[in-house]
Protein backbone atom coordinates (compact mmCIF):
# COMPACT_ATOMS: atom_id res chain seq x y z
CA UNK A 1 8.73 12.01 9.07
CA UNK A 2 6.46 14.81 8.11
CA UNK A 3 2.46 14.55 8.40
CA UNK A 4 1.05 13.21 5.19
CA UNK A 5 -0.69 15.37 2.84
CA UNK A 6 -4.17 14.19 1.82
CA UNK A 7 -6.43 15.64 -0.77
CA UNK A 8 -10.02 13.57 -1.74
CA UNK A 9 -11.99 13.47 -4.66
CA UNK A 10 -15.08 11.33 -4.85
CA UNK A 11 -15.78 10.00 -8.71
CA UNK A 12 -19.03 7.94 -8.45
CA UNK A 13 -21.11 5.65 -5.99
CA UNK A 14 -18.77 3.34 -6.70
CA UNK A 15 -15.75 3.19 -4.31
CA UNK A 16 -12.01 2.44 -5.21
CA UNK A 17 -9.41 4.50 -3.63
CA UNK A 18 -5.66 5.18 -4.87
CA UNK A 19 -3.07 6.34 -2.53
CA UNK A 20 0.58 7.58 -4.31
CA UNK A 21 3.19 7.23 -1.20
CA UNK A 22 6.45 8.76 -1.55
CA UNK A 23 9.18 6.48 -0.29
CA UNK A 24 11.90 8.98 0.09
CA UNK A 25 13.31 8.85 3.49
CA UNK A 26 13.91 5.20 3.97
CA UNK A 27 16.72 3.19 4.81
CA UNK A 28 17.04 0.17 2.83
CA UNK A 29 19.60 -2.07 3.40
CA UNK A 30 21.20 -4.20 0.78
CA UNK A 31 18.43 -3.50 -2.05
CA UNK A 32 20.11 -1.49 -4.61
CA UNK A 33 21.69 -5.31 -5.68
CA UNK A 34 18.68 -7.36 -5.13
CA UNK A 35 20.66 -8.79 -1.62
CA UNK A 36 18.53 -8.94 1.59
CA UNK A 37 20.42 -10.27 4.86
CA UNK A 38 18.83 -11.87 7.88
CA UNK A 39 21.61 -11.69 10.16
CA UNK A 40 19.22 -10.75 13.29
CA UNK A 41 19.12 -6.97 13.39
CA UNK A 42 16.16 -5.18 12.77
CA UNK A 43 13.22 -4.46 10.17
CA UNK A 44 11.10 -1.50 9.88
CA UNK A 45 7.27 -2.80 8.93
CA UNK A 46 4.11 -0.64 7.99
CA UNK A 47 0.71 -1.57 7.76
CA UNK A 48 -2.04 -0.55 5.02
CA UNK A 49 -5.32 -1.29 5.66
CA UNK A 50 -7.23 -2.34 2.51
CA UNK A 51 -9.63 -4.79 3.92
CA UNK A 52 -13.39 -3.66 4.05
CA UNK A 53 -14.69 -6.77 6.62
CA UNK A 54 -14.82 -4.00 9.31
CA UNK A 55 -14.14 -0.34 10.02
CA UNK A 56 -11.20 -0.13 12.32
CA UNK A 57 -9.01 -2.97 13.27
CA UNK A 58 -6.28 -3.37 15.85
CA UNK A 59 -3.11 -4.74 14.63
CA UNK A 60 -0.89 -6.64 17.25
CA UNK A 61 2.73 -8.00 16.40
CA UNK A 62 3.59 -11.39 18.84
CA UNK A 63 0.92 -10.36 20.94
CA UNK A 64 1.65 -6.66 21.38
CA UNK A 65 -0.81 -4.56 20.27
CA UNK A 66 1.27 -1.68 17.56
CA UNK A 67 -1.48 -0.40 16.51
CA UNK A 68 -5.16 0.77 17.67
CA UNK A 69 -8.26 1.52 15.40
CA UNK A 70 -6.69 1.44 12.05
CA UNK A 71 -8.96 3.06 9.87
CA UNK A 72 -9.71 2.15 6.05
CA UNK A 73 -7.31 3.20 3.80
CA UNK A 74 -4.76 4.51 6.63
CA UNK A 75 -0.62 4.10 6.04
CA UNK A 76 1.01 3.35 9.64
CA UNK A 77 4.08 4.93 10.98
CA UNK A 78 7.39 2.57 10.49
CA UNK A 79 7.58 -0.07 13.59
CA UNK A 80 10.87 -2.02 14.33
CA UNK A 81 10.40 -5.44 14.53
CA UNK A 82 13.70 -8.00 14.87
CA UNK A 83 15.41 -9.66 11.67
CA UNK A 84 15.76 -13.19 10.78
CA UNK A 85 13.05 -14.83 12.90
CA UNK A 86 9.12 -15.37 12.01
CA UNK A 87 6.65 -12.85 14.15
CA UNK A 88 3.21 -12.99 14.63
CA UNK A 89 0.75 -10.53 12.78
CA UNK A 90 -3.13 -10.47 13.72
CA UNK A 91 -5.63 -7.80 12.47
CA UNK A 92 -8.82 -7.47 15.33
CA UNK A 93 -11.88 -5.84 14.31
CA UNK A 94 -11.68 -2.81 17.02
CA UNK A 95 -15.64 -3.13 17.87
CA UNK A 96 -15.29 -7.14 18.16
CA UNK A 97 -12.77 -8.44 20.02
CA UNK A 98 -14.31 -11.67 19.76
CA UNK A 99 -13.01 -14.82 17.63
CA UNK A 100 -15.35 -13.77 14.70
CA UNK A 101 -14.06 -10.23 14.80
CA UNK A 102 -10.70 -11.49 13.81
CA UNK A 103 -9.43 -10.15 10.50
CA UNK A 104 -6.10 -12.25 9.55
CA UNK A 105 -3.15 -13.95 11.64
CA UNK A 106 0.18 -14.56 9.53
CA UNK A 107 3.74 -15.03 10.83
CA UNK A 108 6.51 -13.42 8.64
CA UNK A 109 9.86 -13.07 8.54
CA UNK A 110 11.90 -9.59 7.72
CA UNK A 111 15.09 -8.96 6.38
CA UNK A 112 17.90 -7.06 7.73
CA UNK A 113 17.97 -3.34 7.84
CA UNK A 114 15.19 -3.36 5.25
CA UNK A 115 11.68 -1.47 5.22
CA UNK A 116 7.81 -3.32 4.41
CA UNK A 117 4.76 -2.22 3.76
CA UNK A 118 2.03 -4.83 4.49
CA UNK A 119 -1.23 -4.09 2.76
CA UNK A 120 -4.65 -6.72 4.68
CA UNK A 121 -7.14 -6.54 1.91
CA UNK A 122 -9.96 -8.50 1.10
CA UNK A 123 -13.66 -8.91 2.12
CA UNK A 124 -15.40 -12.00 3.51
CA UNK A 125 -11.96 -13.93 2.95
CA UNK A 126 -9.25 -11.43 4.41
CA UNK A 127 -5.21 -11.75 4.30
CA UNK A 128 -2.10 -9.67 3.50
CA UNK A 129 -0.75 -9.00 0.17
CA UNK A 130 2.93 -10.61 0.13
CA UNK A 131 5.36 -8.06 1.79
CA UNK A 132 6.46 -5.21 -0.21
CA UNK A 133 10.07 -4.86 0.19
CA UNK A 134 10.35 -0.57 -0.24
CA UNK A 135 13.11 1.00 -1.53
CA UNK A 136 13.68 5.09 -1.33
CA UNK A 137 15.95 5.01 -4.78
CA UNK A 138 14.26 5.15 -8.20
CA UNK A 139 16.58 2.59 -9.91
CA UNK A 140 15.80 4.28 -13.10
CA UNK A 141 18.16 7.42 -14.42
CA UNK A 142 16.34 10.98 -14.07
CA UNK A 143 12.94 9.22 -13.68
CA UNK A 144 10.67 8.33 -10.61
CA UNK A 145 9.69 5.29 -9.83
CA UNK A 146 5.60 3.90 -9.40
CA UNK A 147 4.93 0.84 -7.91
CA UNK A 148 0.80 -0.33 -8.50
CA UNK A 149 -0.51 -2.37 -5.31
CA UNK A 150 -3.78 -3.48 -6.54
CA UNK A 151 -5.86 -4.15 -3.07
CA UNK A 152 -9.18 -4.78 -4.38
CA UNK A 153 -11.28 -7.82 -4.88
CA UNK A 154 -12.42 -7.17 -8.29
CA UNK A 155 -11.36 -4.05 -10.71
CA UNK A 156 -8.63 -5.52 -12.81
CA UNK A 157 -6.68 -2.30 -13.97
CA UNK A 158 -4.20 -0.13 -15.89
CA UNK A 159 -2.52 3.45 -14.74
CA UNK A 160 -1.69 5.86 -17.26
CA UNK A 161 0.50 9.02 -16.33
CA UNK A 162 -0.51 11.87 -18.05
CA UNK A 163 -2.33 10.11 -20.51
CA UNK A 164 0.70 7.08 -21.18
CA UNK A 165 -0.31 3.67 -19.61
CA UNK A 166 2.91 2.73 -17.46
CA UNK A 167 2.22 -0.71 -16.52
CA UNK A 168 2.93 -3.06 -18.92
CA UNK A 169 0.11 -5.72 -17.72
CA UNK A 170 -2.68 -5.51 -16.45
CA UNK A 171 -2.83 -4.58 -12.41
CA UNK A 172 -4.22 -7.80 -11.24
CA UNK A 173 -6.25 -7.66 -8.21
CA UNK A 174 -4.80 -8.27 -4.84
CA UNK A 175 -1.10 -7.89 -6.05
CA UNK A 176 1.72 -5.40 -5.93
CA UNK A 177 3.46 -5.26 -9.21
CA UNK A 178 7.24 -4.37 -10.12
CA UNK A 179 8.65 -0.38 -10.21
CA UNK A 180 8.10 1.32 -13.20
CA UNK A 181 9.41 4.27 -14.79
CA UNK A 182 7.89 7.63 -14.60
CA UNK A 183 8.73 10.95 -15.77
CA UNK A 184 9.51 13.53 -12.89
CA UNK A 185 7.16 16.57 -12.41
CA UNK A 186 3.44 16.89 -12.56
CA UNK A 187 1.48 13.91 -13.26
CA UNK A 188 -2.11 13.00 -13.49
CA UNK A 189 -2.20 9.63 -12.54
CA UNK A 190 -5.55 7.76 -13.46
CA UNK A 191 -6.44 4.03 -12.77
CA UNK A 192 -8.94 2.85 -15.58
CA UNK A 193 -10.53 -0.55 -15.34
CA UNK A 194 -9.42 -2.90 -17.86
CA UNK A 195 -12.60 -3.93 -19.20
CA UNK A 196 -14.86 -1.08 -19.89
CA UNK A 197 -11.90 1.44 -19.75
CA UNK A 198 -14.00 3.44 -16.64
CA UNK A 199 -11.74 6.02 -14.89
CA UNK A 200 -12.14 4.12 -11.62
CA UNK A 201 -10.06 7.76 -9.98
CA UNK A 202 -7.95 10.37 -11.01
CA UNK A 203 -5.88 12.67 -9.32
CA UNK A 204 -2.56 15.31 -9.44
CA UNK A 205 0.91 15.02 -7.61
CA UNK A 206 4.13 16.29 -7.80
CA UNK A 207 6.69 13.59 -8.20
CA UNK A 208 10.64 14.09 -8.05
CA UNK A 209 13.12 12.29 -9.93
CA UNK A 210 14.97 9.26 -7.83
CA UNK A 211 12.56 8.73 -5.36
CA UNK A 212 9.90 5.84 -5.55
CA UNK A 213 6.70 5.50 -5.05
CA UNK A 214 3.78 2.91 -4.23
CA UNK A 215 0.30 3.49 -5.91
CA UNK A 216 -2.52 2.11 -3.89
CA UNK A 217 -5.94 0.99 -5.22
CA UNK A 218 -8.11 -0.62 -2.90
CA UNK A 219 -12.03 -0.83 -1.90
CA UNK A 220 -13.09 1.62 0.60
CA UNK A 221 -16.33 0.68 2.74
CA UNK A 222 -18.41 3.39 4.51
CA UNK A 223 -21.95 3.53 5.78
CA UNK A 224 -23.32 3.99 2.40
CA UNK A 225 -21.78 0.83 1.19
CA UNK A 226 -18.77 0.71 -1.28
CA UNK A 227 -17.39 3.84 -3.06
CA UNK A 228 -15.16 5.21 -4.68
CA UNK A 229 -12.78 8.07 -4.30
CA UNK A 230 -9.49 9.23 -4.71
CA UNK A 231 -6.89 9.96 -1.71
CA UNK A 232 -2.95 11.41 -2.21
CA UNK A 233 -0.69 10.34 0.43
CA UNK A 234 3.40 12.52 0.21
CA UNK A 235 5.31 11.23 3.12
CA UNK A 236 8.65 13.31 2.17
């Protein structure tokens, strides 16, 4: 996997972030039919960080720590964990390693051969968004594919793409909605909240026909309290 490209933008005092992650490169087992196995092989399982309770957090997977000062708004690298039993995830605040520095605990179980992102979000009350099952392949013909994973606590919003809104509800918060269709080339994507129609961030990718992608917006805590910016993530 090649180093992700990241360009920033800031908007207002205000922070949201969005992240646009290119799936290409995965190996998804079974999903092109809806079919996931758990036959006891392997999963491959990334984590998002989304969560603004603390700064950097530790992430451990049935006691073994994966992953060490996890910083806001950081994609992990891929880590294998085993197929078709329930593991262990807990998120440590890395300056509190303490009972009240602890973020979230959840056990999950993966399917076969197939590839997660896990996003922790929240504030006061943390947790994981459900499991995002990824998939490389755009299931649509000659178009790319944008999944929204709405992180945040509170902005309730739409995406347009160059201008056309490509989510057919509203992004609720804390959710990860279904693919949608998107045309290949360049795109500005912006996220506008639903109620005042604010650009909560805007930004410009290139996007390729038959790949997917996942759209992050999430809160973003830094010294000067919440803000908002805008962050690109290309992982092929």
């Amino acid at each position: 996997m090649t180093h992700p490209f990241i360009s920033r933008s800031t908007l207002s005092s205000s922070w949201v972030a969005l992240f646009v992650v290119a799936l290409s490169g995965l190996f998804v087992a079974g999903c092109a039919d809806g079919v996931v196995t758990f036959t006891g092989g392997s999963s491959s399982v990334r984590i998002f960080n989304a969560q603004t309770k603390t700064v950097g957090m530790h992430v451990e997977i049935d006691s073994i720590r994966r992953f060490v000062n996890l910083a806001p708004g950081q994609l992990t690298e891929f880590t294998s964990v085993t197929s078709g039993v329930f593991h262990i995830f807990k998120c440590q605040s890395a300056s509190d390693s303490s009972i009240g520095g602890l973020i979230v605990t959840q056990r999950y179980m993966f399917g076969d051969g197939a590839a997660y992102t896990m996003v922790v979000r929240g504030s006061t009350i943390t947790d994981f968004i459900k499991p995002i099952l990824d998939s490389a392949d755009s299931p649509f013909p000659a178009k790319a594919a944008v999944r929204i994973i709405n992180a945040t606590d509170t902005t309730y919003c739409d995406v347009y793409a160059n201008g056309t809104k490509i989510n057919s509800i509203v992004a609720e918060v804390q959710s990860a909605g279904r693919l949608f269709p998107v045309d290949a080339g360049t795109v500005v994507f912006e996220t506008r909240d639903v109620y005042n129609s604010t650009v909560v961030s805007r930004d410009t990718m290139t996007i390729e026909s038959g790949h997917s992608y996942h759209l992050f917006v999430y809160d973003n805590r830094e010294a000067s309290g919440i803000q908002r910016k805008v962050n690109i993530i290309s992982l092929h």
